[in-house]
Protein backbone atom coordinates (compact mmCIF):
# COMPACT_ATOMS: atom_id res chain seq x y z
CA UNK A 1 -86.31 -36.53 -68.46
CA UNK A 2 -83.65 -35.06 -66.40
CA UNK A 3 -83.36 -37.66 -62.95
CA UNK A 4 -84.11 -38.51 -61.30
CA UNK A 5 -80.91 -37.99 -58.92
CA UNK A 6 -80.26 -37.67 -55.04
CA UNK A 7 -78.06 -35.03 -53.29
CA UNK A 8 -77.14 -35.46 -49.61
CA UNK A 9 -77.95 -32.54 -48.07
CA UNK A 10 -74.51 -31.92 -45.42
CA UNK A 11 -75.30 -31.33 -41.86
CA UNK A 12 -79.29 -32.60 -42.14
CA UNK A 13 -78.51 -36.29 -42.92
CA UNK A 14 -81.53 -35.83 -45.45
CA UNK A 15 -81.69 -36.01 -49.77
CA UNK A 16 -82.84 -33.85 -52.01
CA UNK A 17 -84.65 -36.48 -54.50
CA UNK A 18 -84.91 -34.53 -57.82
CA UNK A 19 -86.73 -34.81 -61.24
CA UNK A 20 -88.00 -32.98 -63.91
CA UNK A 21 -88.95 -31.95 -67.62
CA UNK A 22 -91.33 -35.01 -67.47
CA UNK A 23 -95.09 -35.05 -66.27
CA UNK A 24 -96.12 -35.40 -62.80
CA UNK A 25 -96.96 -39.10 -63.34
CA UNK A 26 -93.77 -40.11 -64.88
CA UNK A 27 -92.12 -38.50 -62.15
CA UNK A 28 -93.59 -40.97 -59.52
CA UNK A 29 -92.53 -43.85 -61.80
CA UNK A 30 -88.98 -42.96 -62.42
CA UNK A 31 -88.74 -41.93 -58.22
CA UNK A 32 -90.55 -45.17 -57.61
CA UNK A 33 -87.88 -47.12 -60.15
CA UNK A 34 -85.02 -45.10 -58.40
CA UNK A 35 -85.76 -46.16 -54.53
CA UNK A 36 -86.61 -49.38 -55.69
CA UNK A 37 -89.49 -49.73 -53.17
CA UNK A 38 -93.01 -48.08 -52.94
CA UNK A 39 -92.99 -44.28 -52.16
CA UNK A 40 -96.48 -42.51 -51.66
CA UNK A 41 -96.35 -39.22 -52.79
CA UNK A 42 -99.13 -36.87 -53.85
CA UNK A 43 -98.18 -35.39 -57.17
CA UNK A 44 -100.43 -33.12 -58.76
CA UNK A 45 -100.33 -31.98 -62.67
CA UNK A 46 -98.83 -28.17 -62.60
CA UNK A 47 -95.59 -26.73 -63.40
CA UNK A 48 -94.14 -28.11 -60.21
CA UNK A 49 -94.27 -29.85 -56.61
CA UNK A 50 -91.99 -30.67 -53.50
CA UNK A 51 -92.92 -32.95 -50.80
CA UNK A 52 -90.82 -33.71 -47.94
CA UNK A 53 -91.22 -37.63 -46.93
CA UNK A 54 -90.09 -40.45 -44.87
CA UNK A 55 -87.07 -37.72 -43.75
CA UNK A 56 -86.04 -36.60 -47.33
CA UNK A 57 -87.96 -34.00 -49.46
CA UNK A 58 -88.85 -34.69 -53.11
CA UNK A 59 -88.93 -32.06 -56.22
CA UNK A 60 -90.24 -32.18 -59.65
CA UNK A 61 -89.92 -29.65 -62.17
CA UNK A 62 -92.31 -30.06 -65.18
CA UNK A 63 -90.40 -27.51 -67.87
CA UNK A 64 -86.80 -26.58 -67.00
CA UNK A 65 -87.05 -23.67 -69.38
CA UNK A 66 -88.58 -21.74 -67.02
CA UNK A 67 -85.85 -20.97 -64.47
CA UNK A 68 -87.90 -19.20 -62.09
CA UNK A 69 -90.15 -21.89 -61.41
CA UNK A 70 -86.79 -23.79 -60.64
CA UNK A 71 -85.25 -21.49 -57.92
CA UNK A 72 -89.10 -20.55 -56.62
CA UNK A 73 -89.34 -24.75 -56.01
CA UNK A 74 -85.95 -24.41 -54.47
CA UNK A 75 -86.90 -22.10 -51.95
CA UNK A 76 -89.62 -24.75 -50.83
CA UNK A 77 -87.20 -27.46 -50.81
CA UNK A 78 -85.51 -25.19 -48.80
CA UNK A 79 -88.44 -24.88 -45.92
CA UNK A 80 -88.92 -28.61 -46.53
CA UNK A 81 -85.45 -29.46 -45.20
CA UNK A 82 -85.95 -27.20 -42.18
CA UNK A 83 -89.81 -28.85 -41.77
CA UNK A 84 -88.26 -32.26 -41.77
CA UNK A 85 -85.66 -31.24 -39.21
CA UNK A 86 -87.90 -30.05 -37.21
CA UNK A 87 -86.13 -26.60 -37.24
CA UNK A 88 -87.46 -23.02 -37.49
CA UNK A 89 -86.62 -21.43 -40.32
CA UNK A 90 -84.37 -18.13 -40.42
CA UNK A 91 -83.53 -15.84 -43.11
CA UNK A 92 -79.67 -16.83 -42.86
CA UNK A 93 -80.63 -20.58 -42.53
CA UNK A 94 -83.18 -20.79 -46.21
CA UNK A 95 -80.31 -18.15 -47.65
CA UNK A 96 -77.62 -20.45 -47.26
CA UNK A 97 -79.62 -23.63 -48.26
CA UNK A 98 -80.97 -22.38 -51.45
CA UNK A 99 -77.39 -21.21 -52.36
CA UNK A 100 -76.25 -24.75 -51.35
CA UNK A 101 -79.47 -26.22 -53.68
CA UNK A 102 -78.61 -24.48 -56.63
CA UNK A 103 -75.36 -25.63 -56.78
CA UNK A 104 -76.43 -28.98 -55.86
CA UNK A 105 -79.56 -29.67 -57.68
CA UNK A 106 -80.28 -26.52 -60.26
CA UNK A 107 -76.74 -26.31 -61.64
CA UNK A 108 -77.39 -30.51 -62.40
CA UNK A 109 -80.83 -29.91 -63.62
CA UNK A 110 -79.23 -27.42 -66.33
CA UNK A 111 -76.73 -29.35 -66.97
CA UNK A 112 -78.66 -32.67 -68.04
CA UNK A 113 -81.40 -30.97 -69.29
């Protein structure tokens, strides 16, 4: 299991909560173990999910071999953040956060995983 991990996302006053190459279920545990307190989220069993909540957004990845499914789960992280904010989304505004996620939360996913 890679996570799971929290990235401050600079400007939004938000995190990026992120797990992965675990199951859906074990994903909940570990985020739930992380906060320390009880946080609803509605996981379902595919290769991936984000949910924004409570102000932050969440991400699991079930296989980090698959790169693609990483960046395409970035992009909705991406949206999520903007959602959250309240903010419409443009295409320099998703460009510059996905940029900003990959650094931030692929380039660590890699790295641990």
């Amino acid at each position: 299991m890679v996570g799971p991990f929290h990235v401050q996302v600079p400007i939004f006053r938000m995190a990026v909560i992120a797990v992965a190459n675990c199951t859906a279920a074990e994903a909940c545990a570990a985020i739930y173990a992380y906060e320390g307190k009880q946080t609803i989220l509605e996981p379902r069993e595919s290769t991936a999910w984000v949910q924004p909540h409570k102000g932050d957004v969440f991400v699991w990845v079930r296989d980090l071999s698959e790169a693609s499914v990483v960046f395409h789960e970035l992009v909705h992280v991406a949206f999520g953040i903007c959602s959250e904010r309240g903010m419409l989304p443009d295409e320099e505004l998703i460009a510059y956060l996905v940029g900003w996620l990959k650094i931030e939360v692929a380039d660590r996913f890699f790295e641990e995983g």
